[in-house]
ModelCIF file with pLDDT and N, C-alpha, C, O atoms, coordinates in Angstrom:
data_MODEL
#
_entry.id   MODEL 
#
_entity.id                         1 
_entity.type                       polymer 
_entity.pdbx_number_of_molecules   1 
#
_entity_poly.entity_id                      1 
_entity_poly.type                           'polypeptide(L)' 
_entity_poly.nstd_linkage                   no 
_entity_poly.nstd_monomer                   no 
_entity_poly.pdbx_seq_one_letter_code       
;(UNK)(UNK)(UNK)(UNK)(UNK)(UNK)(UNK)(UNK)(UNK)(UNK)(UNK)(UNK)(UNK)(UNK)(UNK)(UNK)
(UNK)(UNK)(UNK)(UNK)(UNK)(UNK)(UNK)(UNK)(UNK)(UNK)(UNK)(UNK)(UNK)(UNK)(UNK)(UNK)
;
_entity_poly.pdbx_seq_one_letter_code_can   XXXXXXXXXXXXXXXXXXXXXXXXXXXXXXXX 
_entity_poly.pdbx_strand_id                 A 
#
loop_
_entity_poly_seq.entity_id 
_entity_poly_seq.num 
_entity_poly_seq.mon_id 
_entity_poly_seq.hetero 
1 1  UNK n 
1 2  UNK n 
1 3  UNK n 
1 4  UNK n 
1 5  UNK n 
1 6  UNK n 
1 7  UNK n 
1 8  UNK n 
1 9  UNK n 
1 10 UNK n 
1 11 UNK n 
1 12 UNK n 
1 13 UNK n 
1 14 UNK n 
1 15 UNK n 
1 16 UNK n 
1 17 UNK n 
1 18 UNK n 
1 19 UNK n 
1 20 UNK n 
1 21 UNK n 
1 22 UNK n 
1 23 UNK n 
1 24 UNK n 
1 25 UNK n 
1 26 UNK n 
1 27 UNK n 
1 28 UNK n 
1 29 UNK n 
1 30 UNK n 
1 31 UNK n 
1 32 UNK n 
#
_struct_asym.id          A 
_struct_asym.entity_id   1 
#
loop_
_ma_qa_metric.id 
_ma_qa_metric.mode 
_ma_qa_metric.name 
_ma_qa_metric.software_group_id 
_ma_qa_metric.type 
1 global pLDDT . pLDDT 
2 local  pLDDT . pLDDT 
#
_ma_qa_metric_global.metric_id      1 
_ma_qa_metric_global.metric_value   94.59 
_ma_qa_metric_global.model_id       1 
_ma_qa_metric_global.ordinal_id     1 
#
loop_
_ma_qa_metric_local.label_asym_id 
_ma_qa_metric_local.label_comp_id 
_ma_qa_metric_local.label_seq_id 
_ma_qa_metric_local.metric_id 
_ma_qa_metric_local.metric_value 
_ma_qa_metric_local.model_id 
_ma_qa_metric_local.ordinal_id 
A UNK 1  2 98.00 1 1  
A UNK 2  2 98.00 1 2  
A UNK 3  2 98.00 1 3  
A UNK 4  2 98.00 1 4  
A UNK 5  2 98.00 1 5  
A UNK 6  2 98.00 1 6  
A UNK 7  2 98.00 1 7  
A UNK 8  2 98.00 1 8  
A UNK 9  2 98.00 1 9  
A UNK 10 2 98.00 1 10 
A UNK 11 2 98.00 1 11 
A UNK 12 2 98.00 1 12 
A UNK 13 2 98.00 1 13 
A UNK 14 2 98.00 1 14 
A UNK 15 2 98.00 1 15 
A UNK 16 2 95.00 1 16 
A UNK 17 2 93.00 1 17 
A UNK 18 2 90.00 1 18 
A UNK 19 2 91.00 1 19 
A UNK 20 2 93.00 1 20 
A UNK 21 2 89.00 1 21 
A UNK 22 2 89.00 1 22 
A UNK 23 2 94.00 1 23 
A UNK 24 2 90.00 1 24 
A UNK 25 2 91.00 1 25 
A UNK 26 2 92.00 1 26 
A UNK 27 2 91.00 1 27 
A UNK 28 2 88.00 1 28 
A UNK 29 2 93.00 1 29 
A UNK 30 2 94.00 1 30 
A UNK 31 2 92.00 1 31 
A UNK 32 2 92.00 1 32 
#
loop_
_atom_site.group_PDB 
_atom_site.id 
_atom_site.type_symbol 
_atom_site.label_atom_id 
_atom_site.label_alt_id 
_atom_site.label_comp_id 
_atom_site.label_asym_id 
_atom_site.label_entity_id 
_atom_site.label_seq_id 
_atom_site.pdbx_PDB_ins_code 
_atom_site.Cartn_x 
_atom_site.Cartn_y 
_atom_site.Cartn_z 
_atom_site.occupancy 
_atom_site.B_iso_or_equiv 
_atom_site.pdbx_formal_charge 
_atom_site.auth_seq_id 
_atom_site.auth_comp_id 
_atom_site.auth_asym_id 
_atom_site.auth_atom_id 
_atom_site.pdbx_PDB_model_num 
ATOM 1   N N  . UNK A 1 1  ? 113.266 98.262  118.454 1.00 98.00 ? 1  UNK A N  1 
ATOM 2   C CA . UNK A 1 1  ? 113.652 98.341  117.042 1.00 98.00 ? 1  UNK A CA 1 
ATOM 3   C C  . UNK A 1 1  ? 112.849 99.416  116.322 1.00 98.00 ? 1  UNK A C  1 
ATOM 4   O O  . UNK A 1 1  ? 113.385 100.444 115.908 1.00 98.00 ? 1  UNK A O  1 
ATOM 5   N N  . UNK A 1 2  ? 111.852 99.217  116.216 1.00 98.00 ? 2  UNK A N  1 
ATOM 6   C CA . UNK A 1 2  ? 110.426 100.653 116.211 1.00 98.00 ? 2  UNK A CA 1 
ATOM 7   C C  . UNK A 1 2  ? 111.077 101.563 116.138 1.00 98.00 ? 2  UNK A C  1 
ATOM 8   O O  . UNK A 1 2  ? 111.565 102.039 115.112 1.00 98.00 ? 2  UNK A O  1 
ATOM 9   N N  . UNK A 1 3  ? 111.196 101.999 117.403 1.00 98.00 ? 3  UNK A N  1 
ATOM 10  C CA . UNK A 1 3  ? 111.701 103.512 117.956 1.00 98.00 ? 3  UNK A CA 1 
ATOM 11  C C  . UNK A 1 3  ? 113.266 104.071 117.491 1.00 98.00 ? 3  UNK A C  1 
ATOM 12  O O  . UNK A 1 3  ? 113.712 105.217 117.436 1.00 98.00 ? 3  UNK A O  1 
ATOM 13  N N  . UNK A 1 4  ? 113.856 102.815 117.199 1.00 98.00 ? 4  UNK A N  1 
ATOM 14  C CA . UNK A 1 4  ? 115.096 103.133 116.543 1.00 98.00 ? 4  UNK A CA 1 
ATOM 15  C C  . UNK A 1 4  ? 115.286 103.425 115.566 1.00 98.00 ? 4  UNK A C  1 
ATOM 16  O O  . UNK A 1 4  ? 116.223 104.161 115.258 1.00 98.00 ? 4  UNK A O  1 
ATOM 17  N N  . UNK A 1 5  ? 114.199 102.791 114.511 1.00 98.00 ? 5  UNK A N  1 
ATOM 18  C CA . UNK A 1 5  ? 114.068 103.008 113.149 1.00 98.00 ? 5  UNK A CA 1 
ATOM 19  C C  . UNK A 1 5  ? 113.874 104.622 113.141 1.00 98.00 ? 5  UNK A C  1 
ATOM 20  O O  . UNK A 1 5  ? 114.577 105.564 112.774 1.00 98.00 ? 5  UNK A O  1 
ATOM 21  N N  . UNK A 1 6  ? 113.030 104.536 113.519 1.00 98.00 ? 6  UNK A N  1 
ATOM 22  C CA . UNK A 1 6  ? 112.172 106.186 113.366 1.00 98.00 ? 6  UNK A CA 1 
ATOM 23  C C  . UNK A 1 6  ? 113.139 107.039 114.217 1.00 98.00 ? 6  UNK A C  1 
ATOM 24  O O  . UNK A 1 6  ? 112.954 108.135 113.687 1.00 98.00 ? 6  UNK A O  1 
ATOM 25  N N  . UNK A 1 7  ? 113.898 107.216 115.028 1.00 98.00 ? 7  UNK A N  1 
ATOM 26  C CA . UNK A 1 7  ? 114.869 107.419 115.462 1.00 98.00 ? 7  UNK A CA 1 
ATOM 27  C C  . UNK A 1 7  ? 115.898 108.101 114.635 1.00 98.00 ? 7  UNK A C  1 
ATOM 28  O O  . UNK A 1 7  ? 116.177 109.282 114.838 1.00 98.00 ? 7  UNK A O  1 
ATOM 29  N N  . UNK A 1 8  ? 116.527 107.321 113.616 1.00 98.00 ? 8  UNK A N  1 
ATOM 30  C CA . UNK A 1 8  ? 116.954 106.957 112.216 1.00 98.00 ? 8  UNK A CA 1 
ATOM 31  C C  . UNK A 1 8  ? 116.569 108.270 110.921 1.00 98.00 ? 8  UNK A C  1 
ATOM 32  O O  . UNK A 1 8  ? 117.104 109.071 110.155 1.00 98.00 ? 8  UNK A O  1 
ATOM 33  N N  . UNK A 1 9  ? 115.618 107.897 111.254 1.00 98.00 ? 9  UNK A N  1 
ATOM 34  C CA . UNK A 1 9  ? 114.944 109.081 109.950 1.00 98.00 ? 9  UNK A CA 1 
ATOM 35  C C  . UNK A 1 9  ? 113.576 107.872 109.215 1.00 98.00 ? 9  UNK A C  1 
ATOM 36  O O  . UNK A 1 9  ? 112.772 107.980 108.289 1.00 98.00 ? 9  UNK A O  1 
ATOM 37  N N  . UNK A 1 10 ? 113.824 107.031 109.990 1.00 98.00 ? 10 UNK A N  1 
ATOM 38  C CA . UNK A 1 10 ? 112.492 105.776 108.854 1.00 98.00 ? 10 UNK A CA 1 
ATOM 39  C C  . UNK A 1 10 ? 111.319 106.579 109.401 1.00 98.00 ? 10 UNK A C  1 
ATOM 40  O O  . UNK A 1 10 ? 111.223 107.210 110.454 1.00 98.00 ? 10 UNK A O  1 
ATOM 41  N N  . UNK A 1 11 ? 110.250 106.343 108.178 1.00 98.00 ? 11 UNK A N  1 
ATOM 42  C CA . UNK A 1 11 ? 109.104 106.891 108.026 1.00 98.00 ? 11 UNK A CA 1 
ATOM 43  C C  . UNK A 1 11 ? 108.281 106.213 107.707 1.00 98.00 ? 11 UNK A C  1 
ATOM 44  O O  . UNK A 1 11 ? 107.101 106.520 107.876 1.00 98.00 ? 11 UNK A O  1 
ATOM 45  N N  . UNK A 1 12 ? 108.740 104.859 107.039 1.00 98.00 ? 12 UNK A N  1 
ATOM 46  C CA . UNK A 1 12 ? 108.513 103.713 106.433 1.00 98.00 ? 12 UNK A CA 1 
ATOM 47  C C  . UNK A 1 12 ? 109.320 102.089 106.486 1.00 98.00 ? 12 UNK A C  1 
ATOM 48  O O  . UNK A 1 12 ? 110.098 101.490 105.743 1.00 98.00 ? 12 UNK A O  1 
ATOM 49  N N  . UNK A 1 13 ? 108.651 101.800 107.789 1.00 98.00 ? 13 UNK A N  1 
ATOM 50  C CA . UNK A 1 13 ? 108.907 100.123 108.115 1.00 98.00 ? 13 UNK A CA 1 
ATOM 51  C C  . UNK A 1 13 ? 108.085 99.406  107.875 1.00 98.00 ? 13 UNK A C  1 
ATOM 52  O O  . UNK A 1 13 ? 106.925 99.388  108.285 1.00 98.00 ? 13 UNK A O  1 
ATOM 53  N N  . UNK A 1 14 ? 108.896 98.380  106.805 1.00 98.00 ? 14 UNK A N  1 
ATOM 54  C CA . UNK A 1 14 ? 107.553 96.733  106.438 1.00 98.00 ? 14 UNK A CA 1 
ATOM 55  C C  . UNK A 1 14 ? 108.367 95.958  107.482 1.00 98.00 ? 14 UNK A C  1 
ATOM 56  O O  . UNK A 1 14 ? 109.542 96.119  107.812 1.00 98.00 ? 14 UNK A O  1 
ATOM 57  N N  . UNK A 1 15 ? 107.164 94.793  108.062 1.00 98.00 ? 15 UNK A N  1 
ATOM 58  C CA . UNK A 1 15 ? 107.611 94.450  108.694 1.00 98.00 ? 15 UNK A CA 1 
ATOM 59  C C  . UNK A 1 15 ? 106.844 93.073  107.880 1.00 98.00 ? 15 UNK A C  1 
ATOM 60  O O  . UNK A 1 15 ? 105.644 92.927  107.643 1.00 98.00 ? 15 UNK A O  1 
ATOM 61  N N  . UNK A 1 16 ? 108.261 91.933  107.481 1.00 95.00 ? 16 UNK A N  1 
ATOM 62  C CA . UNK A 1 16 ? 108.180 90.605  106.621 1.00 95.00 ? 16 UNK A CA 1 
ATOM 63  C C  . UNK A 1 16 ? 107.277 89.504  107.817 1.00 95.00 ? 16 UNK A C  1 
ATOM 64  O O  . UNK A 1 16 ? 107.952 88.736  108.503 1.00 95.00 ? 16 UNK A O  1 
ATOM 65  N N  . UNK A 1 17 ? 106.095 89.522  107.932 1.00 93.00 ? 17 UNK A N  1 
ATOM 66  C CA . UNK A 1 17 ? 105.156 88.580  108.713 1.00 93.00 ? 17 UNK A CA 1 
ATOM 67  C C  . UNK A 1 17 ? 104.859 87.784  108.382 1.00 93.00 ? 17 UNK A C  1 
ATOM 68  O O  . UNK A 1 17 ? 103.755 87.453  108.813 1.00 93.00 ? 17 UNK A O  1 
ATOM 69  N N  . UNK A 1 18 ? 105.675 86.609  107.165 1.00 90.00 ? 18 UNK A N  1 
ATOM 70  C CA . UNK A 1 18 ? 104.681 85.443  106.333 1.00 90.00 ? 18 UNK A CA 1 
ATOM 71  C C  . UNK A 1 18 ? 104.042 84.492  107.295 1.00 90.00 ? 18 UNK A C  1 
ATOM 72  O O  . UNK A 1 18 ? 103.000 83.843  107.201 1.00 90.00 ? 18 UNK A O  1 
ATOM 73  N N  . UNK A 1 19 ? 104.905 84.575  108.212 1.00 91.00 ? 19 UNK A N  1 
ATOM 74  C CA . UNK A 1 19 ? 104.521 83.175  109.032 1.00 91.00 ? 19 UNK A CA 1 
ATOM 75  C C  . UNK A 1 19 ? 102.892 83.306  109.726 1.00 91.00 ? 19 UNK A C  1 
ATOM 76  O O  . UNK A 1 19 ? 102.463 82.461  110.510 1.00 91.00 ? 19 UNK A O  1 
ATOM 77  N N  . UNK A 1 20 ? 102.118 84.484  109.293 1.00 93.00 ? 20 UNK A N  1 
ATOM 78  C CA . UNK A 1 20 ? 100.330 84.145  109.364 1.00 93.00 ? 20 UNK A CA 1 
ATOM 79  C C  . UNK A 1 20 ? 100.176 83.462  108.148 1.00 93.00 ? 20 UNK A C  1 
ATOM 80  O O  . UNK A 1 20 ? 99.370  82.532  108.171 1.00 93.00 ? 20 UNK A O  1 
ATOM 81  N N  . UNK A 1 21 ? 100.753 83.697  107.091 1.00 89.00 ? 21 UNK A N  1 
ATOM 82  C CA . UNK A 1 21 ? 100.530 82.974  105.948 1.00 89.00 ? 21 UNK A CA 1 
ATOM 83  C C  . UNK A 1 21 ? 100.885 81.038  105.925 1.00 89.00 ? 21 UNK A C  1 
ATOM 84  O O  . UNK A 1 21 ? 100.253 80.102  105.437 1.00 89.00 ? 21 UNK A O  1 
ATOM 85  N N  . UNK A 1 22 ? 102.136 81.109  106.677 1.00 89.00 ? 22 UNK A N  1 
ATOM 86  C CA . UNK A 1 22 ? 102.091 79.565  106.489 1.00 89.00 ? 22 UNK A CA 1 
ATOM 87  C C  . UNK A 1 22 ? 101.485 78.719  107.557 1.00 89.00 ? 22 UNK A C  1 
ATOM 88  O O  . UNK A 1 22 ? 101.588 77.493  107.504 1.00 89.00 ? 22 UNK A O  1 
ATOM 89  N N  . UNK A 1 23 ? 100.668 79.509  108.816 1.00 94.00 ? 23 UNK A N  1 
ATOM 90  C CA . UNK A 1 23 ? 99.440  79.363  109.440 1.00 94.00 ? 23 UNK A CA 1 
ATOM 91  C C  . UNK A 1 23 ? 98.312  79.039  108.904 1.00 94.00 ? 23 UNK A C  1 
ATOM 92  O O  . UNK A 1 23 ? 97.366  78.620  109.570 1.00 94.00 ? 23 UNK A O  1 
ATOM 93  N N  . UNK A 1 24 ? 98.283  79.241  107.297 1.00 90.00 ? 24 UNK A N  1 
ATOM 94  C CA . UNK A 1 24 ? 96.721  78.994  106.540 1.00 90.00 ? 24 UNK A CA 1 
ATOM 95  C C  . UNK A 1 24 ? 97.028  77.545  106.281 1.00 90.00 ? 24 UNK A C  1 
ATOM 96  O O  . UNK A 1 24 ? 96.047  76.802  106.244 1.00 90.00 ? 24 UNK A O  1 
ATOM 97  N N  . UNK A 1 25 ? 98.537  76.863  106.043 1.00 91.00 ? 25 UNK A N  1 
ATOM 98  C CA . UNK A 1 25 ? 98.724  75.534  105.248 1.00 91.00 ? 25 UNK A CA 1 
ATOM 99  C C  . UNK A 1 25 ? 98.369  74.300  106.409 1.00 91.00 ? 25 UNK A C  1 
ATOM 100 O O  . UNK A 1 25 ? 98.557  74.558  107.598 1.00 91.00 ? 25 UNK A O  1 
ATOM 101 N N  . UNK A 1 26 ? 97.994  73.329  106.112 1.00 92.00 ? 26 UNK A N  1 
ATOM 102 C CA . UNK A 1 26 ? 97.378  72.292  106.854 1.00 92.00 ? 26 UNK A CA 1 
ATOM 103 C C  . UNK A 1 26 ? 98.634  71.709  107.281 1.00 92.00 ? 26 UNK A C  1 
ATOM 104 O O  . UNK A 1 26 ? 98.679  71.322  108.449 1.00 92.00 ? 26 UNK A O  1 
ATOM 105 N N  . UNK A 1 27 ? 99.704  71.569  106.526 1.00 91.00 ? 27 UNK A N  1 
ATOM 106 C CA . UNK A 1 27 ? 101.211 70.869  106.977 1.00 91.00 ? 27 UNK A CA 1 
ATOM 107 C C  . UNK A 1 27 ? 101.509 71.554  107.956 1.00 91.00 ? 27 UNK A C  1 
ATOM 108 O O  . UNK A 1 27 ? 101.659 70.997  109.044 1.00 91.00 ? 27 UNK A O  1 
ATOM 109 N N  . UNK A 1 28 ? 101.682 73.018  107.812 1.00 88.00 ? 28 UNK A N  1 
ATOM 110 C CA . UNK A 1 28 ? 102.622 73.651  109.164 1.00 88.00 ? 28 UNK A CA 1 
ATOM 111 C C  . UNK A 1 28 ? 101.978 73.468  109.933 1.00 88.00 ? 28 UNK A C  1 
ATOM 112 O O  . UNK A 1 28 ? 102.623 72.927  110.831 1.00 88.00 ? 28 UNK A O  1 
ATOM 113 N N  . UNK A 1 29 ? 100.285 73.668  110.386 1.00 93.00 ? 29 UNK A N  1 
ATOM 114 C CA . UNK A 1 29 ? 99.624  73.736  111.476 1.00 93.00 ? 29 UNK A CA 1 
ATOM 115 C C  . UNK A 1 29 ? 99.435  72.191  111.888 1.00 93.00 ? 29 UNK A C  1 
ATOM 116 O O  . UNK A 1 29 ? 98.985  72.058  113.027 1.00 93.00 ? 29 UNK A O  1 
ATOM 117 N N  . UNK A 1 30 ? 99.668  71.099  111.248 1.00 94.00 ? 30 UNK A N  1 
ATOM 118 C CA . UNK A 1 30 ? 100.158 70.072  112.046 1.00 94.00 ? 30 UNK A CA 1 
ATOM 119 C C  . UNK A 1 30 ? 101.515 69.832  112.781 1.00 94.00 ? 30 UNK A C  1 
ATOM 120 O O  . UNK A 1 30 ? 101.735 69.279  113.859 1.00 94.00 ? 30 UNK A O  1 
ATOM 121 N N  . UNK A 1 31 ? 102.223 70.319  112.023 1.00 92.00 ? 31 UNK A N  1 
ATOM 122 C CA . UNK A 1 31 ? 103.528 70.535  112.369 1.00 92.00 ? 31 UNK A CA 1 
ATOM 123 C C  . UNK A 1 31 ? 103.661 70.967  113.893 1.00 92.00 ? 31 UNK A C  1 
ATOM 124 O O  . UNK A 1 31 ? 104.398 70.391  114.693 1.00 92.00 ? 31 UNK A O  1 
ATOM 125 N N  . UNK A 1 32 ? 102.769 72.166  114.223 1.00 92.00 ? 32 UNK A N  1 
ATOM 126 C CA . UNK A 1 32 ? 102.988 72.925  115.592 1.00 92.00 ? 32 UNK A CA 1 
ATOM 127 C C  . UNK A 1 32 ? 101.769 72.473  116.505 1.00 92.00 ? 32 UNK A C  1 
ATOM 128 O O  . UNK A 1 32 ? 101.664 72.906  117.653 1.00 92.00 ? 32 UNK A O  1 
#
């Protein structure tokens, strides 16, 4: 996907990672 982007003409990929964030909450990390 990377290489395709830039491929593309992207110069600029965010890549949406919350899920370290809902790693900080005590619910999800019981959860898993």
């Amino acid at each position: 996907a990377v290489a395709a982007f830039y491929e593309a003409g992207c110069r600029y990929l965010q890549l949406d990672d919350i899920f370290f964030a809902y790693l900080c909450d005590e619910t999800q990390r019981e959860k898993r």
